[in-house]
C-alpha atoms as a PDB file:
ATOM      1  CA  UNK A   1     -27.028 -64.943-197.874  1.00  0.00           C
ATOM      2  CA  UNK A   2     -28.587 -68.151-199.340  1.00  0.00           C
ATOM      3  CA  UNK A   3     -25.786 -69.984-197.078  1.00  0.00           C
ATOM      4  CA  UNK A   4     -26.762 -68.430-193.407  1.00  0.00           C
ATOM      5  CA  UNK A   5     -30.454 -68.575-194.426  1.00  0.00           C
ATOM      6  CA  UNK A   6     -29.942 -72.929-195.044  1.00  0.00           C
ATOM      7  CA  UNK A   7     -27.331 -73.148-192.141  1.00  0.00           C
ATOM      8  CA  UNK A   8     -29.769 -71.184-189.969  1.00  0.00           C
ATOM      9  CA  UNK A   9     -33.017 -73.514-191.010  1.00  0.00           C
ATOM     10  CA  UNK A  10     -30.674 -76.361-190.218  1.00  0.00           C
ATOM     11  CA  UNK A  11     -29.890 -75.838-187.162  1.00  0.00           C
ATOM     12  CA  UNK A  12     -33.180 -75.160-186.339  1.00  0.00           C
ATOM     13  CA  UNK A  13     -34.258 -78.816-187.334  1.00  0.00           C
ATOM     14  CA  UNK A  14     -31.309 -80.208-185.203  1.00  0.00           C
ATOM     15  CA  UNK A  15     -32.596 -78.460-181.971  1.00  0.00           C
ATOM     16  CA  UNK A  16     -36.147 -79.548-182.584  1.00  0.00           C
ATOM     17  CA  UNK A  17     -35.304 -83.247-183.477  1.00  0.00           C
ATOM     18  CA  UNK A  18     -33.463 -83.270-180.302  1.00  0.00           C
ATOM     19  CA  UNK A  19     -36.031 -81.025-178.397  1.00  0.00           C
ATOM     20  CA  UNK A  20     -38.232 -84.352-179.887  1.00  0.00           C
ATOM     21  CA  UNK A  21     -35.396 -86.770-178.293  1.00  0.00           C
ATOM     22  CA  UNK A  22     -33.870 -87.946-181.452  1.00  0.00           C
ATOM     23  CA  UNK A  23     -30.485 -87.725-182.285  1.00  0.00           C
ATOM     24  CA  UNK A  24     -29.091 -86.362-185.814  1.00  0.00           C
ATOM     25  CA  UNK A  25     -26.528 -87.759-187.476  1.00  0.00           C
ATOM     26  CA  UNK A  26     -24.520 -86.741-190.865  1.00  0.00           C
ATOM     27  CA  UNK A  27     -22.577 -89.459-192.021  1.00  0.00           C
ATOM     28  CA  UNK A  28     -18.935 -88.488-192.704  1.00  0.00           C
ATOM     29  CA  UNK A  29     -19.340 -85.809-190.244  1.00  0.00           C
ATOM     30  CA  UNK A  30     -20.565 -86.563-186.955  1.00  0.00           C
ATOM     31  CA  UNK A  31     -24.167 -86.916-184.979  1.00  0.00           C
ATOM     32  CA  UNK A  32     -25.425 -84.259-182.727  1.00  0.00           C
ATOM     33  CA  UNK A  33     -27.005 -86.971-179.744  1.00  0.00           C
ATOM     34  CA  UNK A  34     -28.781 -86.891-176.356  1.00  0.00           C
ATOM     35  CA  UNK A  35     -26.924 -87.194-173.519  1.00  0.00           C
ATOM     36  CA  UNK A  36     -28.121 -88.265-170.133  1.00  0.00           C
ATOM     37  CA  UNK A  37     -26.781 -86.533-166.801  1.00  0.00           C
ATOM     38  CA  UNK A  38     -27.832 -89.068-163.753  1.00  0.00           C
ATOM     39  CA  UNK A  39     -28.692 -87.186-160.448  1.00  0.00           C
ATOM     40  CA  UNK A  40     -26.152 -85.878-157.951  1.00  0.00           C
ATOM     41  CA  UNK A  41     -25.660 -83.878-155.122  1.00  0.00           C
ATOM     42  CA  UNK A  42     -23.642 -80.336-156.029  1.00  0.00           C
ATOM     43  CA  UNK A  43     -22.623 -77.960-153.650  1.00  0.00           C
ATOM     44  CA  UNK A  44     -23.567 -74.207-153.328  1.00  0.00           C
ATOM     45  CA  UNK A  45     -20.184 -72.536-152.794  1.00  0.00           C
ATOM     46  CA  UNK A  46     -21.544 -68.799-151.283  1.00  0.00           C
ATOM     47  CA  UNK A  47     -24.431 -70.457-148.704  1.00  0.00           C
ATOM     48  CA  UNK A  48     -21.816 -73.643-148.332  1.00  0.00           C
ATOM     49  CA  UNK A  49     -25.092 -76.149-148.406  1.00  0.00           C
ATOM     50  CA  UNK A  50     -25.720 -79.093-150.658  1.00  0.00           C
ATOM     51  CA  UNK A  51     -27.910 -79.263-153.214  1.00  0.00           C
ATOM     52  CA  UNK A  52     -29.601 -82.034-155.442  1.00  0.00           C
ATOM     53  CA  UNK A  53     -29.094 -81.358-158.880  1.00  0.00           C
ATOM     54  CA  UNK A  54     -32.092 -83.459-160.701  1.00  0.00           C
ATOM     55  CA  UNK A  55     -31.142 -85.449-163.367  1.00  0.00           C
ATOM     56  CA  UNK A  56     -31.257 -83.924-166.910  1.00  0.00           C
ATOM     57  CA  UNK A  57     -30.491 -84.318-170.621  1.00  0.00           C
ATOM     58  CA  UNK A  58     -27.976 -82.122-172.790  1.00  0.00           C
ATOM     59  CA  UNK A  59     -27.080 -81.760-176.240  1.00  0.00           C
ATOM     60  CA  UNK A  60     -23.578 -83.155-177.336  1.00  0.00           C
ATOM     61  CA  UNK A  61     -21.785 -83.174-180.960  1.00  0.00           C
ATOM     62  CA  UNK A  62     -19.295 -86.435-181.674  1.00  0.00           C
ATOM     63  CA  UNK A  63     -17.285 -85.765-184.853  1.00  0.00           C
ATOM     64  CA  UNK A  64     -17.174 -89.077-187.332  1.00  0.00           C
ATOM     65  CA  UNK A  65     -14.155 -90.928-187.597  1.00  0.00           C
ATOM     66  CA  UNK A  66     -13.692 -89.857-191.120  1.00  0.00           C
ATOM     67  CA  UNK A  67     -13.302 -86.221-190.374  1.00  0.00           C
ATOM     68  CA  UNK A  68     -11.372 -86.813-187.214  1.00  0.00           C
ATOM     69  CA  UNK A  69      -8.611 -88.323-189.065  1.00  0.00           C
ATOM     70  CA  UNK A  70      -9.203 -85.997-191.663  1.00  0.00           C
ATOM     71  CA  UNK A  71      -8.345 -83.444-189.129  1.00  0.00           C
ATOM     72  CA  UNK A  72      -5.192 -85.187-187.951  1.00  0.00           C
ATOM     73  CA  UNK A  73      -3.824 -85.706-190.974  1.00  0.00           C
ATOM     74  CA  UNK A  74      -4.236 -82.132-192.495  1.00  0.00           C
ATOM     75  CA  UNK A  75      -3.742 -79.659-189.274  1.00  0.00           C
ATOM     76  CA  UNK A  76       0.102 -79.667-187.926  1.00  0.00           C
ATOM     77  CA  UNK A  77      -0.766 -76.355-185.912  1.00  0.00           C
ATOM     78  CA  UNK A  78      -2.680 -74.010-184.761  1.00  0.00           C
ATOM     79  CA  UNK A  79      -2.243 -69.912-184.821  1.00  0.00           C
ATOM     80  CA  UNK A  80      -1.101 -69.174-181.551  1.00  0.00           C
ATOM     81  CA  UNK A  81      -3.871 -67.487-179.880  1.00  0.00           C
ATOM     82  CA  UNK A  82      -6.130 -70.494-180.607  1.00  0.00           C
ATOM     83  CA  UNK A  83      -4.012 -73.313-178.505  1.00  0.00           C
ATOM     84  CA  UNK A  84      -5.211 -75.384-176.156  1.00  0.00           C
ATOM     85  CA  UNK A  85      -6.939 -73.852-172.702  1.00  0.00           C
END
């Protein structure tokens, strides 16, 4: 229970740092950054018009290179329900 209750409180300080516009990074892990989306023109498919999406910010995760090689070194497959979509 102590686990959820820290991974819970964690997570909670990652969201507001990046609420707050910092990013969060972990070394040997990755960093949970900012990412900018510019303004474009999108299309609404049912009333076939065009429509200005403004331009916005999103959260994004990139893994360090430590655990991505970590990852390629260790996994030689996955279980079959869990392949790639």
């Amino acid at each position: 229970m102590d686990v959820l209750v820290s991974l819970e409180t964690f997570f909670k300080e990652v969201k507001s740092s990046l609420s707050g516009g910092e990013n969060v990074y972990i070394r040997g892990f990755g960093s949970f950054i900012i990412k900018r989306r510019a303004k474009k023109v999108g299309r609404h498919i049912k009333k076939n018009v065009s429509i200005e999406i403004p331009e916005h910010y999103i959260p994004s995760f990139k893994a360090a290179k430590v655990c991505v090689d970590q990852v390629k070194d260790n996994v030689t497959s996955l279980p079959e329900d869990e392949g790639e979509d």
